[in-house]
Protein backbone atom coordinates (compact mmCIF):
# COMPACT_ATOMS: atom_id res chain seq x y z
CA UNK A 1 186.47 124.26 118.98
CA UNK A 2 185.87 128.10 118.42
CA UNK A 3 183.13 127.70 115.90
CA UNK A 4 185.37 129.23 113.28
CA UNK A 5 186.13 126.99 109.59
CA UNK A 6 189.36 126.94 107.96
CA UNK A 7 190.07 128.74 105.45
CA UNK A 8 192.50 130.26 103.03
CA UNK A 9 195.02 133.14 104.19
CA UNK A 10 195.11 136.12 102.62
CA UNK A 11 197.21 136.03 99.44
CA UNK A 12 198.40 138.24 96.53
CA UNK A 13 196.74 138.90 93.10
CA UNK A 14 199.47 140.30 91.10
CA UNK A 15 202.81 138.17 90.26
CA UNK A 16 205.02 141.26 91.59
CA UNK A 17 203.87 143.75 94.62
CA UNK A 18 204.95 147.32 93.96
CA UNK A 19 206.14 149.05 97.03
CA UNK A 20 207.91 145.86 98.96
CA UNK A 21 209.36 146.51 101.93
CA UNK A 22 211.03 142.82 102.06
CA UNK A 23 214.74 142.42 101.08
CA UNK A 24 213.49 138.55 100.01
CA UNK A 25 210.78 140.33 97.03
CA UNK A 26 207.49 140.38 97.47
CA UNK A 27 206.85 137.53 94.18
CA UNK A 28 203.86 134.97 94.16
CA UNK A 29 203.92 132.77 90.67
CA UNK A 30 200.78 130.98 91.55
CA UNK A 31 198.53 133.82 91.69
CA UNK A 32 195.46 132.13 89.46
CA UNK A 33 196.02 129.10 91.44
CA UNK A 34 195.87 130.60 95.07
CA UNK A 35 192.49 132.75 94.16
CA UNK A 36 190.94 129.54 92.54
CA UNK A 37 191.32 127.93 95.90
CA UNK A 38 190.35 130.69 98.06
CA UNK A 39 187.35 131.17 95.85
CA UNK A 40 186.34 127.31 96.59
CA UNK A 41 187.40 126.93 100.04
CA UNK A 42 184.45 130.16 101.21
CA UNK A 43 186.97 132.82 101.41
CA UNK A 44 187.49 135.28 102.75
CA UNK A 45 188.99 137.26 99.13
CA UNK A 46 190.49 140.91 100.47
CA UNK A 47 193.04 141.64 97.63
CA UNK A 48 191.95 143.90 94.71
CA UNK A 49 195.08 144.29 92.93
CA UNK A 50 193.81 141.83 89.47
CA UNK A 51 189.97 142.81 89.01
CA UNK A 52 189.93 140.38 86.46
CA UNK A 53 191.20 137.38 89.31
CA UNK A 54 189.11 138.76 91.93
CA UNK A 55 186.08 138.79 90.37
CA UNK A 56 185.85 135.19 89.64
CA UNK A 57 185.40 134.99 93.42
CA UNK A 58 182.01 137.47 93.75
CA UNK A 59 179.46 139.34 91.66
CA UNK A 60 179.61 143.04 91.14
CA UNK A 61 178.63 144.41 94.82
CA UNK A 62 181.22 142.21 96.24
CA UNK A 63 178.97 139.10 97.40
CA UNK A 64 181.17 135.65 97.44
CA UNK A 65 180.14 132.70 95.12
CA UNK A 66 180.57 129.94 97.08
CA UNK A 67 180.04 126.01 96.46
CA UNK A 68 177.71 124.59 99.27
CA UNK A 69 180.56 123.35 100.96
CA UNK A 70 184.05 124.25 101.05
CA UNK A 71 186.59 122.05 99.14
CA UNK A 72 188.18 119.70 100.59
CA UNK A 73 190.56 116.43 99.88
CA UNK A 74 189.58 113.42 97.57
CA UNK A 75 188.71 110.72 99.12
CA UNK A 76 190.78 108.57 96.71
CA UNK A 77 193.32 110.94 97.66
CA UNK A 78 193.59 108.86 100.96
CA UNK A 79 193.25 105.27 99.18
CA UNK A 80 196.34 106.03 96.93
CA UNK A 81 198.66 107.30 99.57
CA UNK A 82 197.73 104.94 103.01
CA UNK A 83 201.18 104.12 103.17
CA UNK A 84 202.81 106.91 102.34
CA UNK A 85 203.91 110.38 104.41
CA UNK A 86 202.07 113.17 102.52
CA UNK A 87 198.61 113.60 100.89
CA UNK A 88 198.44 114.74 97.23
CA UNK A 89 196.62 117.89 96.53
CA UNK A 90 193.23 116.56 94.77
CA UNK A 91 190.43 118.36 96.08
CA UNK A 92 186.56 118.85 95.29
CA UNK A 93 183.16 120.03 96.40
CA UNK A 94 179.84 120.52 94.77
CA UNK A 95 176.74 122.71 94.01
CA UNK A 96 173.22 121.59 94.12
CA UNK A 97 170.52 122.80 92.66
CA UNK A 98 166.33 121.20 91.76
CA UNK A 99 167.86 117.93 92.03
CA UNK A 100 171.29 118.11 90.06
CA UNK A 101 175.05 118.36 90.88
CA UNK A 102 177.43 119.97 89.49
CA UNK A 103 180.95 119.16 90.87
CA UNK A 104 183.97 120.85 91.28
CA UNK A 105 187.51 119.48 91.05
CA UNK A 106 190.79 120.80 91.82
CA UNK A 107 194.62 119.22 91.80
CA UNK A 108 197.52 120.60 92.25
CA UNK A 109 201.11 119.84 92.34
CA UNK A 110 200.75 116.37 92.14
CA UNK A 111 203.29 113.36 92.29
CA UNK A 112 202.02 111.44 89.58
CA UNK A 113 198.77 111.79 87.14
CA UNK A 114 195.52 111.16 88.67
CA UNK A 115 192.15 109.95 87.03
CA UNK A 116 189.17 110.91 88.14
CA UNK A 117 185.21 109.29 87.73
CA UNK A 118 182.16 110.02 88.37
CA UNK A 119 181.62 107.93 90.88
CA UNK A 120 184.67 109.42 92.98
CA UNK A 121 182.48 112.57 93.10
CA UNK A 122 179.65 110.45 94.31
CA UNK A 123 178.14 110.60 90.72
CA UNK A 124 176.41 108.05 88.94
CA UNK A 125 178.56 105.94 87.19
CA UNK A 126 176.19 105.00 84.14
CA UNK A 127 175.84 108.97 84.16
CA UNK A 128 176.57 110.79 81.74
CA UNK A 129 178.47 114.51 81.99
CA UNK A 130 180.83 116.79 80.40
CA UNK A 131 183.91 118.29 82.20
CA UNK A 132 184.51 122.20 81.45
CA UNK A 133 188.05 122.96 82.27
CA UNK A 134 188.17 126.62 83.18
CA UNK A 135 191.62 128.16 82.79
CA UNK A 136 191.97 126.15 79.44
CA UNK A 137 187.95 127.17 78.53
CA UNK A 138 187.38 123.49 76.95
CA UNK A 139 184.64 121.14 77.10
CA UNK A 140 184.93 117.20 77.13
CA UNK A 141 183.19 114.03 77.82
CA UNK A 142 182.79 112.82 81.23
CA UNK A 143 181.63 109.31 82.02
CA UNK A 144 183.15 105.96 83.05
CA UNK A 145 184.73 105.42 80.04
CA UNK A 146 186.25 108.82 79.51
CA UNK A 147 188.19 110.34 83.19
CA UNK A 148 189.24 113.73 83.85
CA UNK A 149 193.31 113.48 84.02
CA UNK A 150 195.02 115.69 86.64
CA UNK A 151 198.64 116.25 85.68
CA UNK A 152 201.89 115.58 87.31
CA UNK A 153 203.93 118.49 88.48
CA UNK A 154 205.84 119.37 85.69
CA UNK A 155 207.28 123.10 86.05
CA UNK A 156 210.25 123.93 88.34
CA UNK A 157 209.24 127.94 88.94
CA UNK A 158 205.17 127.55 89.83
CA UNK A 159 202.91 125.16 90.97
CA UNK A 160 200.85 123.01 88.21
CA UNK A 161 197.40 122.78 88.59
CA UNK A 162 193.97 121.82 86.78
CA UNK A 163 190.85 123.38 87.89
CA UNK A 164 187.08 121.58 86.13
CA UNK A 165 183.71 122.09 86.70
CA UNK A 166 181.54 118.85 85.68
CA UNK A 167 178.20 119.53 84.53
CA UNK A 168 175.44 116.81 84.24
CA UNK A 169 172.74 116.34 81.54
CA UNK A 170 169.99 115.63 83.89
CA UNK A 171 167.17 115.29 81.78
CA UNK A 172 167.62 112.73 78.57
CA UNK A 173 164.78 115.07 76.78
CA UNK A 174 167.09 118.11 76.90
CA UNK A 175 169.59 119.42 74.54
CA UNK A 176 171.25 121.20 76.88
CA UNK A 177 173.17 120.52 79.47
CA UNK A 178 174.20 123.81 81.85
CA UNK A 179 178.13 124.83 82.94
CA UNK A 180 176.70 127.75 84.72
CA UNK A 181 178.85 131.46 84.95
CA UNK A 182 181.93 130.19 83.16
CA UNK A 183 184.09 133.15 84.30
CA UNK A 184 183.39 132.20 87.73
CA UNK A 185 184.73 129.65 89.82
CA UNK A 186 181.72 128.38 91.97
CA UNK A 187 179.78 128.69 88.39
CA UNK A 188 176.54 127.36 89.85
CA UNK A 189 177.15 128.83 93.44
CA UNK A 190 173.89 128.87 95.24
CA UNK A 191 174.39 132.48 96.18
CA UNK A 192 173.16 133.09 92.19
CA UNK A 193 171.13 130.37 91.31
CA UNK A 194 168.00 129.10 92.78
CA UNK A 195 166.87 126.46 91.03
CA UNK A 196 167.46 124.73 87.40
CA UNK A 197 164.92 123.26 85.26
CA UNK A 198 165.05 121.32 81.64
CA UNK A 199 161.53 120.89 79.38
CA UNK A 200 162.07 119.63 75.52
CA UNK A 201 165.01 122.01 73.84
CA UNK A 202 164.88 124.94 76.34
CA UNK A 203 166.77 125.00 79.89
CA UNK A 204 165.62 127.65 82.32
CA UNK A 205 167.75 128.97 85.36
CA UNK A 206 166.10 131.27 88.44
CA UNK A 207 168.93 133.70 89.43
CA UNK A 208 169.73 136.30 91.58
CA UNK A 209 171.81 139.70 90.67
CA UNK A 210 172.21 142.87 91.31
CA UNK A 211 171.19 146.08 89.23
CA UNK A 212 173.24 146.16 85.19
CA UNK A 213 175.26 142.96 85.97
CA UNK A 214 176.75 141.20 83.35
CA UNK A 215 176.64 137.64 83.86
CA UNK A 216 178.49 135.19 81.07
CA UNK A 217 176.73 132.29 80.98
CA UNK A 218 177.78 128.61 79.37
CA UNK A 219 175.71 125.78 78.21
CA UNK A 220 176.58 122.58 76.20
CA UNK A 221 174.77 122.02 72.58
CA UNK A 222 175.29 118.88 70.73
CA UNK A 223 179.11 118.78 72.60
CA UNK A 224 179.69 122.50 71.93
CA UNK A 225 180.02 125.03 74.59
CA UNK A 226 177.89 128.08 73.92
CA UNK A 227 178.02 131.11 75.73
CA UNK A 228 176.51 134.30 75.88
CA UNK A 229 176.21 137.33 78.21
CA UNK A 230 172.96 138.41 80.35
CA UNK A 231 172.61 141.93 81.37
CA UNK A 232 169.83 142.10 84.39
CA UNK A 233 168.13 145.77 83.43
CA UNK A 234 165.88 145.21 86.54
CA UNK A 235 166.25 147.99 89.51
CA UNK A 236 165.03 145.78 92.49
CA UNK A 237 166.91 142.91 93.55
CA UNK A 238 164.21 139.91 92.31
CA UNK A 239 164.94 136.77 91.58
CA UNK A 240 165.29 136.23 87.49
CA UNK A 241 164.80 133.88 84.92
CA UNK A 242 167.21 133.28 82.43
CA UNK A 243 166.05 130.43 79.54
CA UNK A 244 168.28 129.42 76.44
CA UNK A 245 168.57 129.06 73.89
CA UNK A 246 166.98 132.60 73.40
CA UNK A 247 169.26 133.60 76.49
CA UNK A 248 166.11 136.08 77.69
CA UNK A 249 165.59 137.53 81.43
CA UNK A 250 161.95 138.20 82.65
């Protein structure tokens, strides 16, 4: 052992490369996919070719937001195929923050559809949650009676894949329950947040950002996804607080 984690290769942003050099083409179709899992796997993220991509990995100076830990397989993943040559793709980690999870789950071209509960993410399963699917931007139910389904591979020219964020109402009092940044893919990545808090109808999140940053935030209402942006005004780099439903920094 060198000390050194896995992690993702380097990888392209755009569908096409201008400028190849290789008589094979220079064409990656999974580009959302790829960035999604370098994003959740720690990095490293060195192509700048899609802003718009990259910047689901990191915050305005560059900084990575990462889960606590980096994904890694299901462990259903290992149940359903014992006897068989070849894992499936179903991956997830987590971030934690004052007490509360939020999960993160991943598959990808998958053999058959897979179901997922809360208590494969080491959830409670009398809990109740709601699963925000990013690239679609929907909200559902999570809980052992309704499962987040991962799709078969369906497409012959790219790789299908489902990418969720599960969000859990902590506190029965509260009528919110928080998704985090929804335009990035560690959305409650402890490199931002620093701790979470719900009292009566207001939710209040300690942050960190840097100088005019824009941050999109997303809550649940009443099973409605609200969002709104943030802009931190402040010149020093302080921790902020961010409550909604006014959506105001101190």
């Amino acid at each position: 052992a060198v000390g050194i984690r896995p992690f993702k290769d380097d990888f392209w942003t755009t569908k096409t490369q201008p400028g190849c050099k290789y008589s094979t083409g220079c064409v990656e179709p999974n580009t959302e996919m790829i960035t999604n899992i370098a994003a959740m796997t720690g990095g490293p993220v060195l192509d700048l070719m899609n802003r718009e991509l990259v910047m689901g990995t990191c915050n305005s100076e560059g900084l990575l937001l990462k889960p606590d830990k980096p994904m890694t397989t299901m462990d259903i993943v290992f149940k359903d195929t014992f006897m068989t040559p070849t894992l499936e793709s179903l991956w997830s980690t987590y971030s934690k923050h004052s007490g509360i999870t939020w999960s993160y789950v991943i598959g990808i071209d998958l053999s058959e559809d897979k179901m997922v509960y809360p208590e494969m993410l080491d959830l409670d399963v009398n809990g109740s949650y709601f699963a925000y699917d990013y690239w679609a931007g929907t909200i559902s139910p999570f809980n052992s009676n309704n499962a987040i389904k991962f799709p078969k591979q369906i497409s012959a020219t790219k790789k299908d894949f489902r990418y969720v964020v599960v969000s859990n109402k902590k506190s029965s009092n509260s009528d919110w329950v928080l998704i985090g940044e929804i335009d990035k893919y560690a959305s409650m990545s402890s490199q931002r947040f620093d701790s979470v808090s719900y009292s009566g109808s207001t939710l209040t999140a300690k942050l960190n950002g840097t100088p005019s940053e824009v941050l999109n935030f997303g809550a649940v209402k009443n099973g409605v996804l609200e969002n709104s942006p943030v802009l931190l005004v402040r010149t020093a780099r302080v921790p902020l607080i961010v409550m909604m439903p006014v959506l105001a920094h101190k």
